[in-house]
Protein backbone atom coordinates (compact mmCIF):
# COMPACT_ATOMS: atom_id res chain seq x y z
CA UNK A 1 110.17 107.69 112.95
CA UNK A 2 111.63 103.94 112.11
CA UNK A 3 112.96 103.60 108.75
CA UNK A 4 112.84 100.32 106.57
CA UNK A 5 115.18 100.15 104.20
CA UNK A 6 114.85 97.44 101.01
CA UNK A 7 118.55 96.06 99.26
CA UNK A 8 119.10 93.09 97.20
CA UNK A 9 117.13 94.45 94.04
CA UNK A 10 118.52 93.39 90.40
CA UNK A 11 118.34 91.97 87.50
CA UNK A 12 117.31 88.29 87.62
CA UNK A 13 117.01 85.43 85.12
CA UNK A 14 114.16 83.63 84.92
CA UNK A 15 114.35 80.15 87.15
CA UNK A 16 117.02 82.31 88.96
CA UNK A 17 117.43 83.41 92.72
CA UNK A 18 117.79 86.36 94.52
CA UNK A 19 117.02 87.45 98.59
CA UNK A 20 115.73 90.86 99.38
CA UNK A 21 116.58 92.37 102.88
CA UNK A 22 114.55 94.65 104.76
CA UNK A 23 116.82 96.36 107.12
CA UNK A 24 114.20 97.92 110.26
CA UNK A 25 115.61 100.95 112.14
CA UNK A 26 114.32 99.84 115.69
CA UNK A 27 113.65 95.85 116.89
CA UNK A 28 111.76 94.27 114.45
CA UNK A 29 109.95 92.42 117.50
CA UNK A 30 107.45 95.67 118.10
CA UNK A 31 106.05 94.74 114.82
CA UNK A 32 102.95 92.28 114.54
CA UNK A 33 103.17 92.15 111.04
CA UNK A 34 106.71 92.74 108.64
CA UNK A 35 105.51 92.00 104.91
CA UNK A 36 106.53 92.32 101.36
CA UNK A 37 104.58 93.82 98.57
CA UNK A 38 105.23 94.33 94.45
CA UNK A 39 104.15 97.24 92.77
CA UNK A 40 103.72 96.76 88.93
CA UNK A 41 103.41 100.43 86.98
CA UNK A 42 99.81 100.77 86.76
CA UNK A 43 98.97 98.60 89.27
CA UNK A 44 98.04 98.19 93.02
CA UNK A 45 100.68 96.85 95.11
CA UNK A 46 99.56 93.35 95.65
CA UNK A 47 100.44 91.69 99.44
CA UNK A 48 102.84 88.58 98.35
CA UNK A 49 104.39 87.42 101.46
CA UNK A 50 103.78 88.71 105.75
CA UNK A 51 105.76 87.29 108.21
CA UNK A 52 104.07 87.68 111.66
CA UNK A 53 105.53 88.33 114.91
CA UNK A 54 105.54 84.87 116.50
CA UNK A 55 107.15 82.92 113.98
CA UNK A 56 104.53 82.32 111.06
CA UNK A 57 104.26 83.38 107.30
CA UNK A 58 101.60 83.42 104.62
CA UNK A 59 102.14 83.93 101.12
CA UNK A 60 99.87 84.79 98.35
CA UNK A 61 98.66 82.27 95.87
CA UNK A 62 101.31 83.82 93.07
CA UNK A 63 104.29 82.84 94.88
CA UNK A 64 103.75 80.05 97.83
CA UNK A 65 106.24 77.52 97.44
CA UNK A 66 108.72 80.21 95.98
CA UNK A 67 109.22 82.82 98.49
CA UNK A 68 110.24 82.09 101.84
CA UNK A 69 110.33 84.88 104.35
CA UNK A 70 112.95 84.96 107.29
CA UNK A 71 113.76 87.33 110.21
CA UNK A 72 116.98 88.04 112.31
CA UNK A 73 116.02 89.41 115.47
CA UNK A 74 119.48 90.03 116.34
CA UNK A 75 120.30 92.35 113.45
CA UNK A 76 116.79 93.72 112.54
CA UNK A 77 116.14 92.62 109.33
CA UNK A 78 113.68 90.54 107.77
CA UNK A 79 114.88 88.92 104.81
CA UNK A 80 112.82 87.36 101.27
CA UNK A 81 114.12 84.31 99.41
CA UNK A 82 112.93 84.23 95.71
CA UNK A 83 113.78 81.24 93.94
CA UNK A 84 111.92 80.13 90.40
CA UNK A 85 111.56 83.62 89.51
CA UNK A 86 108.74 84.20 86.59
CA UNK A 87 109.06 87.26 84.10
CA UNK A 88 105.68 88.20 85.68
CA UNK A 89 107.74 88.84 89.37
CA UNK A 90 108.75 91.96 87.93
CA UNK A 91 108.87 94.82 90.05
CA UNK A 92 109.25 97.22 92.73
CA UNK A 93 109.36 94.92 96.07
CA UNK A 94 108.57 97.44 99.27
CA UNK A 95 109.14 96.12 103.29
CA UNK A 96 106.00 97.26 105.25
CA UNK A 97 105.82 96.84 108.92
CA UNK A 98 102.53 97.21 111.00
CA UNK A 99 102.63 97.84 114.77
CA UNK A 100 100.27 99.38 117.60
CA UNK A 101 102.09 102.92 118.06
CA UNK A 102 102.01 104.00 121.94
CA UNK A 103 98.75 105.95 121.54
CA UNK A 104 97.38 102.46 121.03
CA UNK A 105 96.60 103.33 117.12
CA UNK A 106 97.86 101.34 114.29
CA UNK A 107 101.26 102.16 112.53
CA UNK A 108 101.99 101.28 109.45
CA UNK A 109 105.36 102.07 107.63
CA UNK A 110 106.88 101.78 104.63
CA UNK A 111 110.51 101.49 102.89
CA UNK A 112 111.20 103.02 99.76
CA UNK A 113 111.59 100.00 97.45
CA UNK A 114 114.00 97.70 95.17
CA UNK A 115 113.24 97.25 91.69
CA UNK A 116 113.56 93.65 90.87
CA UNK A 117 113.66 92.48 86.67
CA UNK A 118 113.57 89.22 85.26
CA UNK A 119 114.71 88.77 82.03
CA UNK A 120 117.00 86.52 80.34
């Protein structure tokens, strides 16, 4: 079974930066899909940024021009850069990576999250 495993979780100030890592247990290039979600107590987790296997991102409305996704194919780890962080950012932040297992059915798996807290 791959593992995913989320690091880089804090406390953060508001305006403030921080980069969550996703470290991927086999090559990250079997994925089609390697994306971030937050989970707010209560809540859903909402979809804020995918990074898809040939190169392109999308973010959600919330955090485009914010977040910036990047991947290291070399060390198997797909990486988040947060900058301008807003009090309502708060959360846990999970890795999720979707791939066609060799039965031909999806896959989808999950790390086990990194609380992140703004507050000044």
């Amino acid at each position: 079974q791959v593992q995913l495993v989320e690091s880089g979780g804090g406390l953060v100030q508001p305006g403030g930066s921080l980069r969550l890592s996703c470290a991927v247990s086999e090559s990250i290039f079997s994925f089609n899909v390697l994306a971030w979600y937050r989970q707010v107590p209560g809540n859903q987790r909402e979809l804020v940024a995918s990074a898809f296997r040939y190169g392109s991102s999308k973010y959600s409305d919330s955090v485009q021009g914010r977040f910036t996704n990047s991947r290291d194919f070399t060390k198997n780890t797909a990486d988040l850069q947060m900058n301008s962080w807003k009090p309502e950012d708060t959360g846990i932040y999970y890795c999720e990576g979707e791939r066609i297992d060799p039965s031909g059915s999806k896959e989808d798996d999950w790390g086990q999250g990194t609380q992140v807290t703004v507050s000044s």
